[in-house]
Structures are given as C-alpha cells and as structure tokens.
N, C-alpha and C. Protein backbone atom coordinates (compact mmCIF):
# COMPACT_ATOMS: atom_id res chain seq x y z
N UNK A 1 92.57 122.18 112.68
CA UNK A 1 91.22 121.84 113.03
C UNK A 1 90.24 122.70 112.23
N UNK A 2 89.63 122.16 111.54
CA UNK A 2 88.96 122.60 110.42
C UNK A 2 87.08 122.59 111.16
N UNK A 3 86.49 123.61 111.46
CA UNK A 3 85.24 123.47 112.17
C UNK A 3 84.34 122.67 111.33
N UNK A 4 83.39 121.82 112.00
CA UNK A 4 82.67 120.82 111.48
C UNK A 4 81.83 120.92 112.31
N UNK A 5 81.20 122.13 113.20
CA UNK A 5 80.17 122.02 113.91
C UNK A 5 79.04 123.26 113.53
N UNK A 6 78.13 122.57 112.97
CA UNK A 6 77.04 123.80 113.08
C UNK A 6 76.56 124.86 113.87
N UNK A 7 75.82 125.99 113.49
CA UNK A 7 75.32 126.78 115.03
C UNK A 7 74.08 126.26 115.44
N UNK A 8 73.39 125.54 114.86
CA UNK A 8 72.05 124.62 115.62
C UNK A 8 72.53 123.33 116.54
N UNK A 9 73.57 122.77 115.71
CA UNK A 9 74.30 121.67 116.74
C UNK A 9 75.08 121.87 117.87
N UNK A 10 75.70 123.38 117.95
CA UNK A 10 76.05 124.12 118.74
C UNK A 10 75.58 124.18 119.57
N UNK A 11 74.28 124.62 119.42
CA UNK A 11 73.41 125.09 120.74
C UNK A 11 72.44 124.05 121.19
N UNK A 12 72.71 123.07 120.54
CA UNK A 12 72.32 121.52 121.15
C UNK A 12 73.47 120.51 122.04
N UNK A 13 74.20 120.98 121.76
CA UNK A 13 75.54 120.84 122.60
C UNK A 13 75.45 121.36 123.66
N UNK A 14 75.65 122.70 124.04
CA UNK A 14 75.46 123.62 125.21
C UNK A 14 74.20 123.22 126.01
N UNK A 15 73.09 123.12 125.38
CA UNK A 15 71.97 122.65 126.49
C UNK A 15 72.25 121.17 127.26
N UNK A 16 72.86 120.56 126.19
CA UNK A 16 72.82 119.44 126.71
C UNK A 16 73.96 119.16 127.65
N UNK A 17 75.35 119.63 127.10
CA UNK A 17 76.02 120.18 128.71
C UNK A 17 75.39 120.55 129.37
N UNK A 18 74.69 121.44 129.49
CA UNK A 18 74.31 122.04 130.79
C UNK A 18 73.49 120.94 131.82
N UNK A 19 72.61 120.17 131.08
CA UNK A 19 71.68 119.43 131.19
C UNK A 19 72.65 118.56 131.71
N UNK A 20 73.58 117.50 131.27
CA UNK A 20 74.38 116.95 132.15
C UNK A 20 75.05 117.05 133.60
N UNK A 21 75.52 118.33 133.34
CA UNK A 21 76.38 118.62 134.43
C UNK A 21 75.73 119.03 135.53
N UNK A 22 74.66 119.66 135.43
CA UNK A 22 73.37 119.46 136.11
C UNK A 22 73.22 118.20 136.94
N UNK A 23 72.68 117.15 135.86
CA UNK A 23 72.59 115.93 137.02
C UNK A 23 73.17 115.48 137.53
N UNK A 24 74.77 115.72 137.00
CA UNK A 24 75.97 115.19 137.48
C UNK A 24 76.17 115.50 138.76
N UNK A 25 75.83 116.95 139.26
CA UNK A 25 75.85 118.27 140.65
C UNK A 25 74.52 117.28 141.39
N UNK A 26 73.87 117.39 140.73
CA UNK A 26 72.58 117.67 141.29
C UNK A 26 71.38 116.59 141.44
N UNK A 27 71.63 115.59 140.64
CA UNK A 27 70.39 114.68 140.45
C UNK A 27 70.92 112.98 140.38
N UNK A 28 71.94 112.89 140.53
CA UNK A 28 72.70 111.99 139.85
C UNK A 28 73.86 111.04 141.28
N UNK A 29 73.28 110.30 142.10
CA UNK A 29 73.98 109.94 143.24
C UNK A 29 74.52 108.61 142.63
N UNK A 30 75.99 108.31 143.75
CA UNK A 30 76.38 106.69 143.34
C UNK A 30 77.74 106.92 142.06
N UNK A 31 77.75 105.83 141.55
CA UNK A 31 78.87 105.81 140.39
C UNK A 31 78.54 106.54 138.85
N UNK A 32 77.30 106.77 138.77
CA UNK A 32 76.80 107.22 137.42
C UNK A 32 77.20 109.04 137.19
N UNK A 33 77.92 109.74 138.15
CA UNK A 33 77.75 110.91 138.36
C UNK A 33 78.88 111.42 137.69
N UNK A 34 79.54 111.08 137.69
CA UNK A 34 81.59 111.43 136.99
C UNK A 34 80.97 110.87 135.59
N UNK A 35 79.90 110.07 135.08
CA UNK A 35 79.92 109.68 133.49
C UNK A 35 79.28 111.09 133.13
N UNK A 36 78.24 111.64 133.99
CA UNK A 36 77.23 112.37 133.18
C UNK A 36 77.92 113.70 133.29
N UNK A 37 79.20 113.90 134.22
CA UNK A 37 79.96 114.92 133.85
C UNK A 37 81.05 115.14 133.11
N UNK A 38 81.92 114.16 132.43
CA UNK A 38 82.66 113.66 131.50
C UNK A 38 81.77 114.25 130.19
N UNK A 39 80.72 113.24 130.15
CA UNK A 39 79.98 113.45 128.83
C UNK A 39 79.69 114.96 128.88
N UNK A 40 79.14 115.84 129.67
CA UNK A 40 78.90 117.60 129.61
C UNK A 40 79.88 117.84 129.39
N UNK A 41 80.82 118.04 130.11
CA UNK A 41 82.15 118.50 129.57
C UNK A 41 82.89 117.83 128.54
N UNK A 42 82.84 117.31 127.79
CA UNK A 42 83.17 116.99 126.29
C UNK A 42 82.27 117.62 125.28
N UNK A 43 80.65 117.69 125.79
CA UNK A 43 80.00 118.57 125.28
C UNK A 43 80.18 120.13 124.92
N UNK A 44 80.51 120.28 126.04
CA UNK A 44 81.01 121.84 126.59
C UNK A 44 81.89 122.00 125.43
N UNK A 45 83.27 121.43 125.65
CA UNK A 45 84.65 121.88 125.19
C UNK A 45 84.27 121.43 123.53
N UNK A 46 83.33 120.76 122.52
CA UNK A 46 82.86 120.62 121.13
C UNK A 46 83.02 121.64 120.93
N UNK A 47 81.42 122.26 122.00
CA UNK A 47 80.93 123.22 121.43
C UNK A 47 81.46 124.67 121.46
N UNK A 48 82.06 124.38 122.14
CA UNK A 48 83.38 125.91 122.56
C UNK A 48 84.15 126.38 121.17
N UNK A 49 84.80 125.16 120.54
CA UNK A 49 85.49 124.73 119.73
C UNK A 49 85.05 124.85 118.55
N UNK A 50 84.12 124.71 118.38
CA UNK A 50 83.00 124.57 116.87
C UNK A 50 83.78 123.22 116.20
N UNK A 51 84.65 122.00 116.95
CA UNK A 51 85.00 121.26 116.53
C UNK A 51 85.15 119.52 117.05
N UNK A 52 84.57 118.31 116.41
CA UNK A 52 84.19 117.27 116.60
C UNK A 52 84.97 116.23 116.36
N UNK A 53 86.06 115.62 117.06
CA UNK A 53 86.99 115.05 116.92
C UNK A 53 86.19 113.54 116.44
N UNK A 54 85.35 113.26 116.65
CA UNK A 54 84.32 112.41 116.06
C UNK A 54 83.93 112.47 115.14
N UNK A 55 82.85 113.47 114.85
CA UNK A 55 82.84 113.69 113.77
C UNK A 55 83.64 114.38 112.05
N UNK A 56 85.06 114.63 112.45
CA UNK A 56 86.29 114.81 111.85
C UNK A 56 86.50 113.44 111.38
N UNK A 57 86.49 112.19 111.70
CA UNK A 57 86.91 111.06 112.08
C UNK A 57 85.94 110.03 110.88
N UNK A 58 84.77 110.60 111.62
CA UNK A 58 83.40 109.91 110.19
C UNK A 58 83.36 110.98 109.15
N UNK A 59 84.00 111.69 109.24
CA UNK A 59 83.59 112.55 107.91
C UNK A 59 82.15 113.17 108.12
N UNK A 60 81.81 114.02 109.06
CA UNK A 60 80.83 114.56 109.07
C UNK A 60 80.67 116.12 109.24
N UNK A 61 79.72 116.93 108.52
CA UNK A 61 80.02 118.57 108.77
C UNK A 61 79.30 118.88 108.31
N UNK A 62 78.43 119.42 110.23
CA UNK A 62 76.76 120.08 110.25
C UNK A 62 76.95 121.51 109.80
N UNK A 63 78.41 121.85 109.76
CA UNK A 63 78.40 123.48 109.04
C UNK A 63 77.82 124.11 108.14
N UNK A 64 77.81 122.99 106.93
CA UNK A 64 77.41 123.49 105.69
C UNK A 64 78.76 123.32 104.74
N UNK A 65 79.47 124.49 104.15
CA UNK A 65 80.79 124.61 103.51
C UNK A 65 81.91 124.45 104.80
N UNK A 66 82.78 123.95 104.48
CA UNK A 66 84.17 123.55 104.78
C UNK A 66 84.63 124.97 104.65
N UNK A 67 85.46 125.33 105.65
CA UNK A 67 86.18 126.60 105.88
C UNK A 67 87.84 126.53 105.43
C-alpha cells in the first residue's frame, strides 16, 4: 500500500468523519443513521492509513511524489 493521501486531504477526512459520526450518534434518526456511520468510519480508517483504496484504483495521489 503505497500512500496516496495528502495531509490537507487528510484533515478533510477527519473532520468529515467526525462530522458524520456525529449525525450518525446524534442528529440522524430512522434508516439513514448506519449510512452516515459507515461513510465516517471509512473516512476515519483512509485517513488513519494515509491510504485510498479508491483512489489507488483511479490512479489518483493528493501526496505529491509517490513514496
């Protein structure tokens, strides 16, 4: 696993987990609540990772140089 995640996309990741899992807890009643925590936590575990099984996939890398 070759990192393909930037540190600005990084920390757009993490907010936006947070921001999910948030509504998922907290704001988010009914069937829509397990999506918006799925999606944070895939967020989460990217950005943990510094790596984008997606974007690995399209050929994409907010890093800069290839490590």
């Amino acid at each position: 696993m070759v990192p393909n995640i930037g540190s600005r996309e990084r920390v757009i990741r993490y907010i936006l987990a947070v921001v999910l899992l948030l509504i998922a807890f907290f704001g988010s009643s009914g069937g829509w609540a397990w999506v918006f925590g799925i999606l944070g936590v895939v967020l989460l575990v990217t950005a943990s990772l510094n790596f984008c099984p997606l974007w690995a996939l399209l050929k994409i890398n907010t890093r800069g140089k290839a490590t």
